[in-house]
N, C-alpha and C. Protein backbone atom coordinates (compact mmCIF):
# COMPACT_ATOMS: atom_id res chain seq x y z
N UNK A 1 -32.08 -35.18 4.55
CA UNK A 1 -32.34 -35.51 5.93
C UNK A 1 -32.40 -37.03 6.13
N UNK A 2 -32.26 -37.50 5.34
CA UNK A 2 -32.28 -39.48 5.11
C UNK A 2 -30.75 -39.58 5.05
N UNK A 3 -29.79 -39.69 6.18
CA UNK A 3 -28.70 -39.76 6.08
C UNK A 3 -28.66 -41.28 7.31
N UNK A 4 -27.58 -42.03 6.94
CA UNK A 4 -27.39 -43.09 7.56
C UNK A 4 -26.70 -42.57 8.91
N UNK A 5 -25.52 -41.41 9.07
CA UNK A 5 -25.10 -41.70 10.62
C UNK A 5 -25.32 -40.29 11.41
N UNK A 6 -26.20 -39.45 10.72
CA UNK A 6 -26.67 -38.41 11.58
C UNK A 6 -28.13 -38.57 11.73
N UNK A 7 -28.45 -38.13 12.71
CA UNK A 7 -30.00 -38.71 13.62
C UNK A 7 -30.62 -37.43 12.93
N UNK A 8 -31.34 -37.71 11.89
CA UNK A 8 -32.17 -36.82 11.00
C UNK A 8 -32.56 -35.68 11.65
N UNK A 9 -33.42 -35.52 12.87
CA UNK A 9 -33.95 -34.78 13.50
C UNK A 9 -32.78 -33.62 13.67
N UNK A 10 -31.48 -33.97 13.82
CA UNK A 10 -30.20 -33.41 13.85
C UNK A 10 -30.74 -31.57 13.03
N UNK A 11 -30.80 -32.20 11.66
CA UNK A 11 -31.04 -31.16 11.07
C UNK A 11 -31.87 -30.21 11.00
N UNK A 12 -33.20 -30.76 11.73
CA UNK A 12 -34.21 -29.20 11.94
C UNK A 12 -33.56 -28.51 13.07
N UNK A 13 -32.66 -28.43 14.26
CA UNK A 13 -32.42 -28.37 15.16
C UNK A 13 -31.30 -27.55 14.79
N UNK A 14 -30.26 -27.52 13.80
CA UNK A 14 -29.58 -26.84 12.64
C UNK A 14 -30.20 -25.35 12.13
N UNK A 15 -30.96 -25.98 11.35
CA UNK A 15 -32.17 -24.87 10.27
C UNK A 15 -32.39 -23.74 11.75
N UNK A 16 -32.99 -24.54 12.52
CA UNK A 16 -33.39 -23.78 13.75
C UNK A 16 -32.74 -22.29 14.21
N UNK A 17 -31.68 -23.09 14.89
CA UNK A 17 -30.40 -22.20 14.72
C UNK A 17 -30.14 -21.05 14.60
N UNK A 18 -30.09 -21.42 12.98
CA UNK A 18 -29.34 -20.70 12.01
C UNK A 18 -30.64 -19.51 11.49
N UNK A 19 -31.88 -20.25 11.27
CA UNK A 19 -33.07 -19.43 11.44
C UNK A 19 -33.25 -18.05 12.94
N UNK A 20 -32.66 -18.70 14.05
CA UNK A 20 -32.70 -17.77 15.18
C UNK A 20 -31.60 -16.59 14.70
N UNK A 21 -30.19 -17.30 14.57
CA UNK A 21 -29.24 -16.17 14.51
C UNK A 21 -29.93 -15.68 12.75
N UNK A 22 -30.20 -15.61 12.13
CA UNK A 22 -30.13 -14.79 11.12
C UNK A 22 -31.67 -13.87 11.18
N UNK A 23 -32.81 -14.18 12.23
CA UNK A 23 -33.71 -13.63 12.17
C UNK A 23 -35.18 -13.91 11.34
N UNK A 24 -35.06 -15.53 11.13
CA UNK A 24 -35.67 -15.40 9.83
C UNK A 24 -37.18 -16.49 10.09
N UNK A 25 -37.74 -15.10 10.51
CA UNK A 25 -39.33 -15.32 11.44
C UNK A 25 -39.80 -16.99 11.04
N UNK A 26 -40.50 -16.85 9.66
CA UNK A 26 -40.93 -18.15 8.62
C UNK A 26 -39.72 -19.18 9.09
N UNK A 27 -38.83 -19.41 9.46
CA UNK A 27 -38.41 -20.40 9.39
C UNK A 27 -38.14 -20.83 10.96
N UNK A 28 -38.13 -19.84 11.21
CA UNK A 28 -38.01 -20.08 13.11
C UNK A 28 -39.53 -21.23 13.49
N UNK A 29 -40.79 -20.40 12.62
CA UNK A 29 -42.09 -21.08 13.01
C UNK A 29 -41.91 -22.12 12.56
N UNK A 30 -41.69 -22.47 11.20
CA UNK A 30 -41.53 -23.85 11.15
C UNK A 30 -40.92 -24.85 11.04
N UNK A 31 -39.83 -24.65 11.50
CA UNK A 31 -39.07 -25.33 12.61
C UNK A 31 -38.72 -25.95 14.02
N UNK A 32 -39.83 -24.98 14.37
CA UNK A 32 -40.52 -25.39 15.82
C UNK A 32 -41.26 -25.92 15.54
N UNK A 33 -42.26 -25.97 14.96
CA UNK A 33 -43.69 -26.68 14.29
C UNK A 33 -42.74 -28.00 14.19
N UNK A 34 -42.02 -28.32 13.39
CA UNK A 34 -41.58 -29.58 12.50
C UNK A 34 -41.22 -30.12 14.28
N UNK A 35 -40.54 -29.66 14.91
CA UNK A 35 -39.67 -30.37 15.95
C UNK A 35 -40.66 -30.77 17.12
N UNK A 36 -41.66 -29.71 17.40
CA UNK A 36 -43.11 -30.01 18.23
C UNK A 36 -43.64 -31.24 17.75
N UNK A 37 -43.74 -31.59 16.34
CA UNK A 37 -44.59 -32.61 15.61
C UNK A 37 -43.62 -34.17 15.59
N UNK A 38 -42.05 -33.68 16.32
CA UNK A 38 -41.40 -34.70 16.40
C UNK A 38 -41.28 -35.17 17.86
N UNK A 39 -42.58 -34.56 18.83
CA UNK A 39 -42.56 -34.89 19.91
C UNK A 39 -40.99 -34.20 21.60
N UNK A 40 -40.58 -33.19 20.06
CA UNK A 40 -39.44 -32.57 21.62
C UNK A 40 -40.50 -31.39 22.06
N UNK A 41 -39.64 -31.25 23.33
CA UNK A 41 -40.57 -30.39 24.36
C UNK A 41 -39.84 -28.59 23.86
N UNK A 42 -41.06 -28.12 23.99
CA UNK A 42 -40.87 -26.24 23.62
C UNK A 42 -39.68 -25.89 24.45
N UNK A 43 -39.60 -26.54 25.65
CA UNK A 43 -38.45 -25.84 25.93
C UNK A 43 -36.70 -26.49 25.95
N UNK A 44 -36.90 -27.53 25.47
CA UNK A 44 -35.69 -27.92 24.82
C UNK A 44 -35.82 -26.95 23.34
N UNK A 45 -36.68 -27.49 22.34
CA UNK A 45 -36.19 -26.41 21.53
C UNK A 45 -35.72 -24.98 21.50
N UNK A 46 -36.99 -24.07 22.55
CA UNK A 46 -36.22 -23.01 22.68
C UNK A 46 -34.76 -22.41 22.94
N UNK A 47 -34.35 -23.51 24.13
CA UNK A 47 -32.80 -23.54 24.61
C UNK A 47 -31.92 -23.85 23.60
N UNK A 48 -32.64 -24.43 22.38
CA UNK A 48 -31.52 -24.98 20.76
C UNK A 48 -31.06 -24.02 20.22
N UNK A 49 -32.33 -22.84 19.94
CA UNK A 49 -32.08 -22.07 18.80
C UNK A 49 -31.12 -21.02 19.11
N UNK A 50 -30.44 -20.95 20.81
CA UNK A 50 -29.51 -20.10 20.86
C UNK A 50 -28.51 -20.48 21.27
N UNK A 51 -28.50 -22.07 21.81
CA UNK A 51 -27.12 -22.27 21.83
C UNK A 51 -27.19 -24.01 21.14
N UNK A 52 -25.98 -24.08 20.40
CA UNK A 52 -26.31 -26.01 20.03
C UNK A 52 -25.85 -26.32 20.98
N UNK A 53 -24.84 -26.44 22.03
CA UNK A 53 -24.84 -26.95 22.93
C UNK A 53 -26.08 -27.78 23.85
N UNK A 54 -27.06 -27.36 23.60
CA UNK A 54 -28.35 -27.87 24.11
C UNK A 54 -29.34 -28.89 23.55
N UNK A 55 -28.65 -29.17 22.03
CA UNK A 55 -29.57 -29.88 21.33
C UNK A 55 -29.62 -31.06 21.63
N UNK A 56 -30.45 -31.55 21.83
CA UNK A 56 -30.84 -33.09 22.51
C UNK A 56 -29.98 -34.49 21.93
N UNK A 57 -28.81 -34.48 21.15
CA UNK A 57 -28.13 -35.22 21.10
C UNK A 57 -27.04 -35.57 21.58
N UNK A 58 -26.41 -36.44 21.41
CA UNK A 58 -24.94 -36.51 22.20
C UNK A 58 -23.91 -35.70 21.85
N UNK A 59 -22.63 -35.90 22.11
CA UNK A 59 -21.59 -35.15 22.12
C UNK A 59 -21.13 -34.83 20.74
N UNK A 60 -21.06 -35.41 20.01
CA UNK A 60 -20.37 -35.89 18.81
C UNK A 60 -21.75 -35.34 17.85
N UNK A 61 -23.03 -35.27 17.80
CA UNK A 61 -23.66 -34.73 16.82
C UNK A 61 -23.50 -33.19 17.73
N UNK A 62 -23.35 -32.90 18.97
CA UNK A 62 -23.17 -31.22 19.25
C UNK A 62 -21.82 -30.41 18.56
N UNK A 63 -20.98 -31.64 18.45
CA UNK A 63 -19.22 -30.65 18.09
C UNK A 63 -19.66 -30.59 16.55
N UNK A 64 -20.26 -31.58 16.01
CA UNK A 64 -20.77 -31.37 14.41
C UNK A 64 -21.53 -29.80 14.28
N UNK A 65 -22.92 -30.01 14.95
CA UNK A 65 -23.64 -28.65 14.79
C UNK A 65 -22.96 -27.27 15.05
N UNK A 66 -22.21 -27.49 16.18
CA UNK A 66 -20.68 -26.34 16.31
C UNK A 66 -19.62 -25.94 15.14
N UNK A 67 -19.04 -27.09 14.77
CA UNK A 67 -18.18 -26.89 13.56
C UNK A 67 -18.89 -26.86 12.59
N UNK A 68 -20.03 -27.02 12.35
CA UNK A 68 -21.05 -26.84 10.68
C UNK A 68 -21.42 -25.29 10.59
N UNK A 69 -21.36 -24.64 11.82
CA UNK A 69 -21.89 -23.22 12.39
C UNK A 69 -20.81 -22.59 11.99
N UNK A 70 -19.72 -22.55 12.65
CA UNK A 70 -18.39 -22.34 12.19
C UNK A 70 -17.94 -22.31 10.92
N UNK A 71 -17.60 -23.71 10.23
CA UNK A 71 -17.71 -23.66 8.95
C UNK A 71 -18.46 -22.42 7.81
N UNK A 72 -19.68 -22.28 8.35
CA UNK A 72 -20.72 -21.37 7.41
C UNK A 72 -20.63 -20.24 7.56
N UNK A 73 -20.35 -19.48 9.06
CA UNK A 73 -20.23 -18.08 9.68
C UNK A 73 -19.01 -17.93 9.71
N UNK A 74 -17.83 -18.45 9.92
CA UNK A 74 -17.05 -18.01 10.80
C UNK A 74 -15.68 -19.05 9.53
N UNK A 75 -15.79 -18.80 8.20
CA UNK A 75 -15.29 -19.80 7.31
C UNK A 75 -13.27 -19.67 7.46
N UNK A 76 -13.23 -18.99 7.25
CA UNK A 76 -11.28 -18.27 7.16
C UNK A 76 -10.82 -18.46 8.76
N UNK A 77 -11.86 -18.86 9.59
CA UNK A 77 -10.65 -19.58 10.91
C UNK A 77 -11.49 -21.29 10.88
N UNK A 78 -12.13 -21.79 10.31
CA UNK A 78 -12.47 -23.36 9.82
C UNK A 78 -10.89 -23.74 9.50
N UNK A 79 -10.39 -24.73 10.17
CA UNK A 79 -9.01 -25.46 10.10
C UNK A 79 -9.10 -26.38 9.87
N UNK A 80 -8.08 -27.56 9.87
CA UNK A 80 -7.94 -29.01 10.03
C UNK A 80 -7.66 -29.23 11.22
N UNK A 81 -7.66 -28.40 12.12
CA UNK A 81 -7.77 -28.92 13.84
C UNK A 81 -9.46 -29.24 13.54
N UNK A 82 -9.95 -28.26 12.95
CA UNK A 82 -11.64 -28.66 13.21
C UNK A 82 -12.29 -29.72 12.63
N UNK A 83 -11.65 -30.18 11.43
CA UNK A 83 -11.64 -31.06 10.98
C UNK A 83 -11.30 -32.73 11.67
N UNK A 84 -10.06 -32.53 12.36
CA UNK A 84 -9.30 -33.96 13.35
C UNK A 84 -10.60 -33.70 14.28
N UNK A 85 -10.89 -32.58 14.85
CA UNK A 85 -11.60 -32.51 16.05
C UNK A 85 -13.15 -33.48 15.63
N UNK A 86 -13.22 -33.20 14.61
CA UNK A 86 -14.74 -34.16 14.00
C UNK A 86 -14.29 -35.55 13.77
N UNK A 87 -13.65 -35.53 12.98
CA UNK A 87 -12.55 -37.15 12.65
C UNK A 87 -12.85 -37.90 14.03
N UNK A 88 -11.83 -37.24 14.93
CA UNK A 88 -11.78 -37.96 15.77
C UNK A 88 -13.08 -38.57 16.71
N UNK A 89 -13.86 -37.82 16.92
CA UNK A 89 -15.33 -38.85 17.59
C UNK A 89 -15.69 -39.69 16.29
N UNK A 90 -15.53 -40.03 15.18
CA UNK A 90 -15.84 -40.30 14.01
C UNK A 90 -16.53 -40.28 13.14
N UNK A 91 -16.81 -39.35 13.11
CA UNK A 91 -17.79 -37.82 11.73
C UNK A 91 -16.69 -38.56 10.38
N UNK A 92 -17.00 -38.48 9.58
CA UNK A 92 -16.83 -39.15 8.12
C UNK A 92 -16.67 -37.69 7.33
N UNK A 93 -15.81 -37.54 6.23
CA UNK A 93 -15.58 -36.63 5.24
C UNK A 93 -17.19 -36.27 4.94
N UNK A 94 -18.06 -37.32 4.36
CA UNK A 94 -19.31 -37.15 3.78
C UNK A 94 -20.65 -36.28 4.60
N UNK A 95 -20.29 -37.25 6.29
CA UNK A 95 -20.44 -36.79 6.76
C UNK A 95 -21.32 -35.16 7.22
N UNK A 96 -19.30 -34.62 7.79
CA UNK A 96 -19.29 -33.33 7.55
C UNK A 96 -19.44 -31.97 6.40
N UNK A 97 -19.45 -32.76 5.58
CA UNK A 97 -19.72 -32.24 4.19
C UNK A 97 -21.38 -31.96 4.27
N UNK A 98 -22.03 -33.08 4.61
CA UNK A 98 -23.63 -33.02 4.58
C UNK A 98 -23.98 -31.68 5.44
N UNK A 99 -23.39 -31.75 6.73
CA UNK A 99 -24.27 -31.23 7.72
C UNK A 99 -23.37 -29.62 6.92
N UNK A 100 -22.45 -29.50 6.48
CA UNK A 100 -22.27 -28.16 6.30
C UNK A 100 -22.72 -27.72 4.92
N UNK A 101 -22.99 -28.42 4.24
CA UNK A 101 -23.86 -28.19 3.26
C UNK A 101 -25.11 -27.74 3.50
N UNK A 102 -25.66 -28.60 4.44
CA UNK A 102 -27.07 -28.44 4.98
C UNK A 102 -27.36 -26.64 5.61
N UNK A 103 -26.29 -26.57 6.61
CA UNK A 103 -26.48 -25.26 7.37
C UNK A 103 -26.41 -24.18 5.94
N UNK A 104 -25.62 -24.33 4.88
CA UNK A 104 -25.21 -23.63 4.06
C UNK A 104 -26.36 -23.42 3.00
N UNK A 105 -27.25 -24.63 2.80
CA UNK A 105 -28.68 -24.15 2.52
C UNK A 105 -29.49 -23.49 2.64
N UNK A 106 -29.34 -23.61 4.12
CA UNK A 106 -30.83 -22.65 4.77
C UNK A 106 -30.04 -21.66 5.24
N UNK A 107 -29.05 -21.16 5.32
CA UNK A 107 -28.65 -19.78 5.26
C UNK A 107 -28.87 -18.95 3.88
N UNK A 108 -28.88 -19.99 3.11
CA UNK A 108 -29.50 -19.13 1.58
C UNK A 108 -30.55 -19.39 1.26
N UNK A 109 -31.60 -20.31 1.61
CA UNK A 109 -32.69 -20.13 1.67
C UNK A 109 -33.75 -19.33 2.30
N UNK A 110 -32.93 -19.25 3.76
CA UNK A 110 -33.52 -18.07 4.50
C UNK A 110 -33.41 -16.90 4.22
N UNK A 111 -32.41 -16.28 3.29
CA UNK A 111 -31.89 -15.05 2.64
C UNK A 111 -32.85 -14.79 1.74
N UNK A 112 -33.05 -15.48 0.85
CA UNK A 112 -33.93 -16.06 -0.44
C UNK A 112 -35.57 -15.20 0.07
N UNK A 113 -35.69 -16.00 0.87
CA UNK A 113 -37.28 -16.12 1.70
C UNK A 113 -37.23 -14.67 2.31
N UNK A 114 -36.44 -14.25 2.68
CA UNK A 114 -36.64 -12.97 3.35
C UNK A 114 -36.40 -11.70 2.49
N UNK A 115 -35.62 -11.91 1.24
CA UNK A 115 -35.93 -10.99 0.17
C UNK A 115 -37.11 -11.01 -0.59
N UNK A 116 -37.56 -12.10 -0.61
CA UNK A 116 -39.28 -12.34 -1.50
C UNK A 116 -40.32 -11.79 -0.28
N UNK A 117 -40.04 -11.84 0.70
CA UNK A 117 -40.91 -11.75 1.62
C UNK A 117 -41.85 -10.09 1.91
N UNK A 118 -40.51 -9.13 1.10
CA UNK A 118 -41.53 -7.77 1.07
C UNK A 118 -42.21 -7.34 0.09
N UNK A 119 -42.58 -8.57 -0.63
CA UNK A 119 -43.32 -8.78 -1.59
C UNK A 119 -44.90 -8.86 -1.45
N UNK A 120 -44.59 -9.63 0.09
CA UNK A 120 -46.14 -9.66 -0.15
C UNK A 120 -47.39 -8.31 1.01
């Protein structure tokens, strides 16, 4: 989350997400928690976790959170149009690599967490 050209906060807003579409209670809470404690308002976040279109950044970190979504869910139609399409506002190889790495974490972490979870 210490990345030089994505606005850190970027990424709970991600987790978020990806926590809403996959269902994954524990991470929905604290994710809101983390983003409350970063001073955004409940109902911007709420409006995040179902569409990124809403996430409080500009254009160019929204087509990222879109194509990182894509990338992770939706992998065998991920192109090099989607790729130019990031290029071009100027998203960096490393970049896009981060943030889809990132989503690609907590989709297996949240998996992780929710198989240990009928444990307790």
């Amino acid at each position: 989350m210490k990345h030089k050209t994505i606005n850190p906060d970027y990424f709970g807003f991600l987790r978020l997400f990806i926590a809403n579409q996959e269902g994954f209670n524990y991470c929905i809470g604290f994710n809101t928690t983390l983003l409350q404690a970063k001073n955004y308002n409940l109902e911007v976040i709420d409006s995040s976790k179902s569409n990124l279109s809403q996430i409080p950044f500009d254009d160019k970190h929204k087509l990222l959170a879109i194509k990182s979504i894509k990338a992770i869910f939706d992998s065998k139609n991920f192109n090099q149009n989607d790729f130019n399409e990031l290029y071009n506002v100027g998203w960096s190889d490393k970049d896009i690599f981060d943030s889809i790495e990132h989503a690609g974490f907590m989709l297996r972490n949240g998996r992780i967490l929710t198989a240990y979870s009928i444990k307790s």
